[in-house]
Protein backbone atom coordinates (compact mmCIF):
# COMPACT_ATOMS: atom_id res chain seq x y z
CA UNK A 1 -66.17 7.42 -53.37
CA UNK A 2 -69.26 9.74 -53.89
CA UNK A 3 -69.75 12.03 -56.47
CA UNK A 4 -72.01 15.09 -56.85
CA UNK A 5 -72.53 17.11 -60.06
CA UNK A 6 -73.84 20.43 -59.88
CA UNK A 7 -75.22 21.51 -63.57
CA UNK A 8 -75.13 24.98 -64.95
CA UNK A 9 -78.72 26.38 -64.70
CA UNK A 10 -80.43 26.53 -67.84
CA UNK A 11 -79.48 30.33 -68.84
CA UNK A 12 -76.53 30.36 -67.77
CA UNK A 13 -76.89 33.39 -66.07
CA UNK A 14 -77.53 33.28 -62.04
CA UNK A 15 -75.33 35.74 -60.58
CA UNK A 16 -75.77 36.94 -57.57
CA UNK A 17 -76.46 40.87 -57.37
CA UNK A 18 -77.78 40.50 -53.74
CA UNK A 19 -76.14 39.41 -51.01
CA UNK A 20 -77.32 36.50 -49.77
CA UNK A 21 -78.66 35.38 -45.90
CA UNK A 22 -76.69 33.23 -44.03
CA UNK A 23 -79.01 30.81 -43.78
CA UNK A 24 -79.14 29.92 -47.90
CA UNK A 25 -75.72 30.25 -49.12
CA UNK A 26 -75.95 27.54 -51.84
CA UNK A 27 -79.80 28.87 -52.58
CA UNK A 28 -80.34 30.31 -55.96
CA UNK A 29 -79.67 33.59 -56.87
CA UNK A 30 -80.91 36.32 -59.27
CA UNK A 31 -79.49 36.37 -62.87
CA UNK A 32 -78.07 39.15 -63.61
CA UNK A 33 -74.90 39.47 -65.80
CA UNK A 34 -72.06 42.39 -64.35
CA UNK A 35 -70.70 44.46 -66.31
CA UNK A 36 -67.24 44.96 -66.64
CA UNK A 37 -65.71 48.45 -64.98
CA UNK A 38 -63.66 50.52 -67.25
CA UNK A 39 -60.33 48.86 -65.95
CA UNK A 40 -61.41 45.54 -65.58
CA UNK A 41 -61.07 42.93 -68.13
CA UNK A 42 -64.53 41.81 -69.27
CA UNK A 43 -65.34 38.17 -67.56
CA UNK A 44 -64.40 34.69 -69.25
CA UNK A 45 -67.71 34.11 -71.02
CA UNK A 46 -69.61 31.20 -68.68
CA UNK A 47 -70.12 28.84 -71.90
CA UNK A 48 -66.20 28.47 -72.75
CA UNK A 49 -65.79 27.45 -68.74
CA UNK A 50 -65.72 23.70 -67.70
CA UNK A 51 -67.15 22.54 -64.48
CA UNK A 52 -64.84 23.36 -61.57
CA UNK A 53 -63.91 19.12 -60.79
CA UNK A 54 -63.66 18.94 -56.60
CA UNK A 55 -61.95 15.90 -54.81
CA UNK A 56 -63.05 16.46 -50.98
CA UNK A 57 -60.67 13.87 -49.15
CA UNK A 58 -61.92 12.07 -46.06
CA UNK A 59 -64.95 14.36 -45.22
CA UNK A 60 -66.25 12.08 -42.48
CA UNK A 61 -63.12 12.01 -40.52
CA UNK A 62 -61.34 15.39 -41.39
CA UNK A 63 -64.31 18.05 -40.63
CA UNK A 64 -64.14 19.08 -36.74
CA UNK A 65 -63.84 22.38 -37.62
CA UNK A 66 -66.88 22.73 -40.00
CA UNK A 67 -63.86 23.26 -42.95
CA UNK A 68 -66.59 21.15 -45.51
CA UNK A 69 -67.97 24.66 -45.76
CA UNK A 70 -65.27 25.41 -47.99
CA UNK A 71 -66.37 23.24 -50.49
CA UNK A 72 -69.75 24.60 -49.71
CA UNK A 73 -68.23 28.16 -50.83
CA UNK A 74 -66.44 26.69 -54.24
CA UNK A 75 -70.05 24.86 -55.20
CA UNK A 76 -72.17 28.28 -54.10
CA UNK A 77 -69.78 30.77 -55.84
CA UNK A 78 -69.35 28.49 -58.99
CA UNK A 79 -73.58 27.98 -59.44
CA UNK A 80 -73.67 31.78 -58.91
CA UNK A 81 -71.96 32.32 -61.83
CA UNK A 82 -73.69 30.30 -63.77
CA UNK A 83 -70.31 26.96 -63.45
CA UNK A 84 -70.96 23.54 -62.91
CA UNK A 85 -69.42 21.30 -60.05
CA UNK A 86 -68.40 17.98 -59.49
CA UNK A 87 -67.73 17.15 -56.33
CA UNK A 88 -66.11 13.36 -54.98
CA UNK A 89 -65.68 12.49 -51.73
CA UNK A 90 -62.96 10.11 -51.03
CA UNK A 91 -62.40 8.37 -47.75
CA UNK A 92 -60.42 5.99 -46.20
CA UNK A 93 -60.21 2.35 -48.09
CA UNK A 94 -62.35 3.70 -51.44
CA UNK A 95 -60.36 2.85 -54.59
CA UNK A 96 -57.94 5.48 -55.47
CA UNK A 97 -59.25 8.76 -57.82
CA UNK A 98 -56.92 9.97 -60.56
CA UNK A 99 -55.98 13.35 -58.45
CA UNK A 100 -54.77 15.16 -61.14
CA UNK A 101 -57.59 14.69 -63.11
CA UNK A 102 -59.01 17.07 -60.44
CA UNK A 103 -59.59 21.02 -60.31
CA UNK A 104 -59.28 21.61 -56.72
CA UNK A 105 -58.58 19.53 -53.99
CA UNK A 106 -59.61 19.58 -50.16
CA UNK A 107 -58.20 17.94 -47.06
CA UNK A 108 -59.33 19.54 -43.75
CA UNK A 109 -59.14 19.83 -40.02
CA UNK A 110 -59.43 17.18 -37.43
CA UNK A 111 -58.17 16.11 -33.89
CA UNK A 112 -55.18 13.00 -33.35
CA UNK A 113 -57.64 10.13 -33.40
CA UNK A 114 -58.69 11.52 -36.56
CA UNK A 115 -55.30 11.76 -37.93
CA UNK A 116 -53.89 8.64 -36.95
CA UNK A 117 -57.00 6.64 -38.98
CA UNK A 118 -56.12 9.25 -42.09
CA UNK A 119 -52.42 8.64 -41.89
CA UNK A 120 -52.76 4.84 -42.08
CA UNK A 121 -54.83 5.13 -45.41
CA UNK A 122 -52.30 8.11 -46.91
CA UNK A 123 -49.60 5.47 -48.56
CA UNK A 124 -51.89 4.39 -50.55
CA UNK A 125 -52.90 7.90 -52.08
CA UNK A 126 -49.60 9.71 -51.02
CA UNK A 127 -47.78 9.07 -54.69
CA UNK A 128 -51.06 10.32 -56.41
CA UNK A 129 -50.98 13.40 -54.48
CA UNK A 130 -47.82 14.59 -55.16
CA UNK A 131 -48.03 13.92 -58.58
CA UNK A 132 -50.87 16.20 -58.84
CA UNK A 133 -48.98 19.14 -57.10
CA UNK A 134 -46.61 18.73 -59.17
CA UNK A 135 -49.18 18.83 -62.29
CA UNK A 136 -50.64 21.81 -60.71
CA UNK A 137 -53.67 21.30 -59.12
CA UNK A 138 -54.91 23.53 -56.67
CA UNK A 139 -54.94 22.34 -53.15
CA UNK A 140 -55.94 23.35 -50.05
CA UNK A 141 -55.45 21.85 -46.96
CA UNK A 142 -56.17 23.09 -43.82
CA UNK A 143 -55.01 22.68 -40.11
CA UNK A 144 -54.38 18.69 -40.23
CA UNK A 145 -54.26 18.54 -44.05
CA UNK A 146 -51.34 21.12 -43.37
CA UNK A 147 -49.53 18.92 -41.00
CA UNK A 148 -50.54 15.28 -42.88
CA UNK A 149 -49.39 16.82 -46.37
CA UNK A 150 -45.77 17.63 -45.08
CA UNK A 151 -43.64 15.19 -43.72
CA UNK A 152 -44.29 13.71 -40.52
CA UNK A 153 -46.51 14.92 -37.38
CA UNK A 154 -44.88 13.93 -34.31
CA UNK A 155 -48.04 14.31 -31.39
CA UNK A 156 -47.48 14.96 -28.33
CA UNK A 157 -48.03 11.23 -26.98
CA UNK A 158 -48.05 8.26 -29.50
CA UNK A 159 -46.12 7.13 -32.38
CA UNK A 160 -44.97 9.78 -35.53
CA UNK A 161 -47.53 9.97 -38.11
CA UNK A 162 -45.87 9.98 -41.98
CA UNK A 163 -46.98 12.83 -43.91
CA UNK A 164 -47.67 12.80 -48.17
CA UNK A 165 -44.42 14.31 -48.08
CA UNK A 166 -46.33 17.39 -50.51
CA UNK A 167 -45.09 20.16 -48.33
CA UNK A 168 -41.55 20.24 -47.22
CA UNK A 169 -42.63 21.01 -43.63
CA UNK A 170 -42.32 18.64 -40.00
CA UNK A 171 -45.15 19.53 -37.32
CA UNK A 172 -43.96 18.57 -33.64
CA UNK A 173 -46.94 18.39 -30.81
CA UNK A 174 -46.62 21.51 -28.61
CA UNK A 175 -47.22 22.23 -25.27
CA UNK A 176 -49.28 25.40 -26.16
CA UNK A 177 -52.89 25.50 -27.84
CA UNK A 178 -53.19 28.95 -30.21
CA UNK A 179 -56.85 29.43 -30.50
CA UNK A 180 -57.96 32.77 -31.51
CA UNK A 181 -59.23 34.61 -34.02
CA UNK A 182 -56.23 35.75 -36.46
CA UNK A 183 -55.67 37.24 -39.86
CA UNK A 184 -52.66 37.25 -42.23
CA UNK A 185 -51.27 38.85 -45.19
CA UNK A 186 -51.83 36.72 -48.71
CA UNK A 187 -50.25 37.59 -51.83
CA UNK A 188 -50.80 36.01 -55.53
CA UNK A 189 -50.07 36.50 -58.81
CA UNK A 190 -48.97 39.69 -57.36
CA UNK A 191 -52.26 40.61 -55.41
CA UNK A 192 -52.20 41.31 -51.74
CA UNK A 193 -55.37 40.37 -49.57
CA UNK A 194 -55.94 40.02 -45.73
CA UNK A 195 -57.12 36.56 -44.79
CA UNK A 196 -59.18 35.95 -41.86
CA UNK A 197 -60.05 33.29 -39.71
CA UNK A 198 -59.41 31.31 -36.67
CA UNK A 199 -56.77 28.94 -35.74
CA UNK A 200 -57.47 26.23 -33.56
CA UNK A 201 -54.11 24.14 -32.87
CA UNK A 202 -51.26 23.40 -30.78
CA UNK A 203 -48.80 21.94 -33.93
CA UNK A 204 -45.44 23.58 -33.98
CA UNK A 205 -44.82 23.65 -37.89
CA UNK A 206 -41.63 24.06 -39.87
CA UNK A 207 -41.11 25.35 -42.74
CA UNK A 208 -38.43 23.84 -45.15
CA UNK A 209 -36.88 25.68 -48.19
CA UNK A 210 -39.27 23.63 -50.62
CA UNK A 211 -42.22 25.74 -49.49
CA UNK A 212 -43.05 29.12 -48.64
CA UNK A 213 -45.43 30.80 -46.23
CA UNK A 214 -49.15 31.01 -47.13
CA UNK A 215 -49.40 34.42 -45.26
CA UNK A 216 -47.24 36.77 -42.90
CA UNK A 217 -49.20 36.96 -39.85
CA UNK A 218 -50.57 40.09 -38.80
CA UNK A 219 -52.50 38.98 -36.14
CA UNK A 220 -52.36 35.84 -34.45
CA UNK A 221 -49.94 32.83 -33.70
CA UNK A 222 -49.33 31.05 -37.34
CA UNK A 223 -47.40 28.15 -37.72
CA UNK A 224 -45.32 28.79 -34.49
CA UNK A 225 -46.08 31.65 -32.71
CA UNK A 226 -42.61 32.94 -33.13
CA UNK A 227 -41.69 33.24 -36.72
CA UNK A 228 -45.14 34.84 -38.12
CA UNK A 229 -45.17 32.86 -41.24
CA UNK A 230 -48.69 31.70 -41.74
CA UNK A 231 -49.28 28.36 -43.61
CA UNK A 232 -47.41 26.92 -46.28
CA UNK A 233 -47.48 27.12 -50.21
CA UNK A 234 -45.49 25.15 -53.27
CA UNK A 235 -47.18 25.66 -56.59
CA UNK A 236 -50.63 25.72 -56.01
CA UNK A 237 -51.08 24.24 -52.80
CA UNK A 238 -52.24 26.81 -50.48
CA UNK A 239 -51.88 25.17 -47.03
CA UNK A 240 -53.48 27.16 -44.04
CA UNK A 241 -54.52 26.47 -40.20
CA UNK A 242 -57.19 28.65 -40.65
CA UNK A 243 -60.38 27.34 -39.97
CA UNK A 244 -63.56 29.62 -40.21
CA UNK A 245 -64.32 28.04 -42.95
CA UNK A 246 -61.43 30.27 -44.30
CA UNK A 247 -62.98 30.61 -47.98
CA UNK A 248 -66.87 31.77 -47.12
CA UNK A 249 -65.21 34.69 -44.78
CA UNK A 250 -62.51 35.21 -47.59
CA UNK A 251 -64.19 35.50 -50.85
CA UNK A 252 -60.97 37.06 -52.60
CA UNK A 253 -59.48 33.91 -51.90
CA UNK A 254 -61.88 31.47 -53.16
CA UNK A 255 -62.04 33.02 -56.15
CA UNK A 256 -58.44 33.04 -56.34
CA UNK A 257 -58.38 29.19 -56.00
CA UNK A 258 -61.75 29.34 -58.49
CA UNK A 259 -59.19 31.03 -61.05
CA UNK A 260 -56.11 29.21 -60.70
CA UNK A 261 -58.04 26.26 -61.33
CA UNK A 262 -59.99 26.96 -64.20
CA UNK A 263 -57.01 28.83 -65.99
CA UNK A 264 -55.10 25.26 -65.77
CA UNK A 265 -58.10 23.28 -66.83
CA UNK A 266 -58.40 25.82 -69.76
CA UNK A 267 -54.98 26.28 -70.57
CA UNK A 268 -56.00 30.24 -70.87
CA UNK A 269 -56.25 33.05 -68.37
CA UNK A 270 -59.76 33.17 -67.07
CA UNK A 271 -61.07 36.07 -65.64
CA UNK A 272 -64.35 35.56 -63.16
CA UNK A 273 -67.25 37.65 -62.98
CA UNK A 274 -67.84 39.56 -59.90
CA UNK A 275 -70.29 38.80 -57.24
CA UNK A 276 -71.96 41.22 -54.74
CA UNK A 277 -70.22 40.02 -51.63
CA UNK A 278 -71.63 42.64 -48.98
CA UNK A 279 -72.63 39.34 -46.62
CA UNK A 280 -69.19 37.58 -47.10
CA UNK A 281 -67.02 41.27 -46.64
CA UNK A 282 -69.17 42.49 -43.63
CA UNK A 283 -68.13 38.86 -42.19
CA UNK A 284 -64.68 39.41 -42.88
CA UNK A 285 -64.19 42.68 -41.29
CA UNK A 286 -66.15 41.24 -38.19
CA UNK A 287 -63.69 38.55 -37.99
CA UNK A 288 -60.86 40.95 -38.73
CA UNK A 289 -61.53 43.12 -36.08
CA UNK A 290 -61.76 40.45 -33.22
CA UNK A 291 -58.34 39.43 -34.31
CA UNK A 292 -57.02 42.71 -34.20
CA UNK A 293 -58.34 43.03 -30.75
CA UNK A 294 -56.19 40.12 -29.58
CA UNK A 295 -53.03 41.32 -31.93
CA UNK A 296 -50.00 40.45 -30.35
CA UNK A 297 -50.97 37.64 -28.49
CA UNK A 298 -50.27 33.46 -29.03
CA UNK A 299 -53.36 32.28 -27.64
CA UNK A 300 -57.00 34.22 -26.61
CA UNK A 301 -57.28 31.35 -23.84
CA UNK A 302 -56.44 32.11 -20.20
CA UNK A 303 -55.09 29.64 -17.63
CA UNK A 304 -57.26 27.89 -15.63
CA UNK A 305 -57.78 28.99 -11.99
CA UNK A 306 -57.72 26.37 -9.11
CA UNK A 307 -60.40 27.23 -6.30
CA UNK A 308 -60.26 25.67 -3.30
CA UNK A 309 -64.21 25.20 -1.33
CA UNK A 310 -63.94 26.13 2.12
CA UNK A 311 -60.78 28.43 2.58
């Protein structure tokens, strides 16, 4: 396992009042401290929050999809306010971490090969994962961590991979890929948000009556492409095929997952302070809008055309 800690600068006060460029997203930022609006509650006060504790699992193997930036978007957000990080990566064959001792937990996208090397090193960590869901950390896990924390994933060719049994869900290989942009509805603690991103996967994913739906799609495919549930949740495990990375395009929802998680390690509500997040909601809407344009379909791909030379 590696570890990286990510101190709270010295005045504890680097928030971000200007959106940033693409190209520095965990850069510094100017301090300035927001002021509440008349309706808001004033922000937790940065000294009486702990740094956020992140367990990435298997970066090197689960991170096709570029889904690391996620943890990328935790770290940046968290130093903008002025909160530490600590951030361990675990991978296949390091000694096993004390997962509930964690804040937030990733697991992320990757392809079958990637998969079947991640499933043979899950019994070992399997028993320590559930106990932390049960404990309450926040998890998310996205597109394979989906389909390796339920059950079983049965591919298309090969043998059936055993899940962490987390989720109460079963993934079957199917014959179609849904890849498209796509965009779903997210509600919690009684907040509603769009979610954006794009799925990338040809899983067929049940849902059993442990879990419920992440999101109700509004545009794209979901688990299925026929019942528009989007995702899975227990607790707080927020399990999504979203890729994107899902939590720099959705900043409501990494601050969601920012909250959650410090209010546990706390054991009081915490309220964050705001960010100016004109980059991150001008990428949203982009994303939002190609999804929208494809609304209604499973998949953005089109068959592939045989052409014959000479006739």
């Amino acid at each position: 396992m590696t570890t990286e800690t990510l101190d709270r600068p010295a005045d504890e006060t680097p928030l971000r009042t200007q959106a940033p460029d693409a190209g520095t997203l965990a850069g510094p930022r100017p301090s300035e401290r927001p002021t509440a609006g008349p309706r808001e509650a004033a922000p937790t006060p940065v000294a009486d929050l702990p740094p956020i504790r992140i367990l990435h699992l298997w970066p090197r193997l689960l991170n096709v999809a570029g889904d690391g930036g996620n943890v990328t978007a935790i770290e940046a957000r968290a130093r903008w306010r002025g909160i530490g990080t600590e951030t361990v990566s675990y991978e296949a064959d390091d000694p096993v971490p004390d997962v509930a001792a964690f804040d937030i937990v990733f697991a992320q996208g990757g392809q079958d090969v990637e998969m079947t090397l991640v499933a043979r090193d899950l019994p070992r960590i399997a028993g320590a994962l559930r106990d932390a869901a049960d404990a309450g950390v926040v998890m998310l896990p996205v597109c394979a961590g989906l389909q390796l924390f339920g059950h079983r994933y049965v591919p298309n060719s090969g043998e059936a991979l055993e899940g962490a049994h987390v989720l109460d869900l079963e993934t079957l290989g199917g014959s179609q890929r849904f890849m498209q942009h796509a965009a779903c509805e997210v509600t919690i603690d009684g907040e509603t948000a769009t979610v954006v991103g794009f799925e990338n996967h040809s899983g067929v994913t049940e849902l059993g009556p442990g879990v419920e739906p992440f999101g109700r799609v509004v545009a794209g495919a979901g688990n299925n492409g026929t019942d528009g549930r989007e995702g899975a949740r227990r607790d707080n495990v927020f399990a999504t095929y979203l890729h994107g990375p899902v939590l720099p395009k959705n900043p409501w929802l990494a601050d969601q997952l920012a909250r959650i998680a410090l209010s546990r390690r706390t054991g009081a509500p915490v309220v964050l302070a705001p960010l100016d997040d004109a980059v991150e909601t001008r990428n949203h809407d982009v994303a939002l809008a190609k999804a929208m344009r494809n609304r209604g379909q499973r998949t953005a791909l089109t068959p592939a055309t045989l052409h014959r030379r000479g006739r």
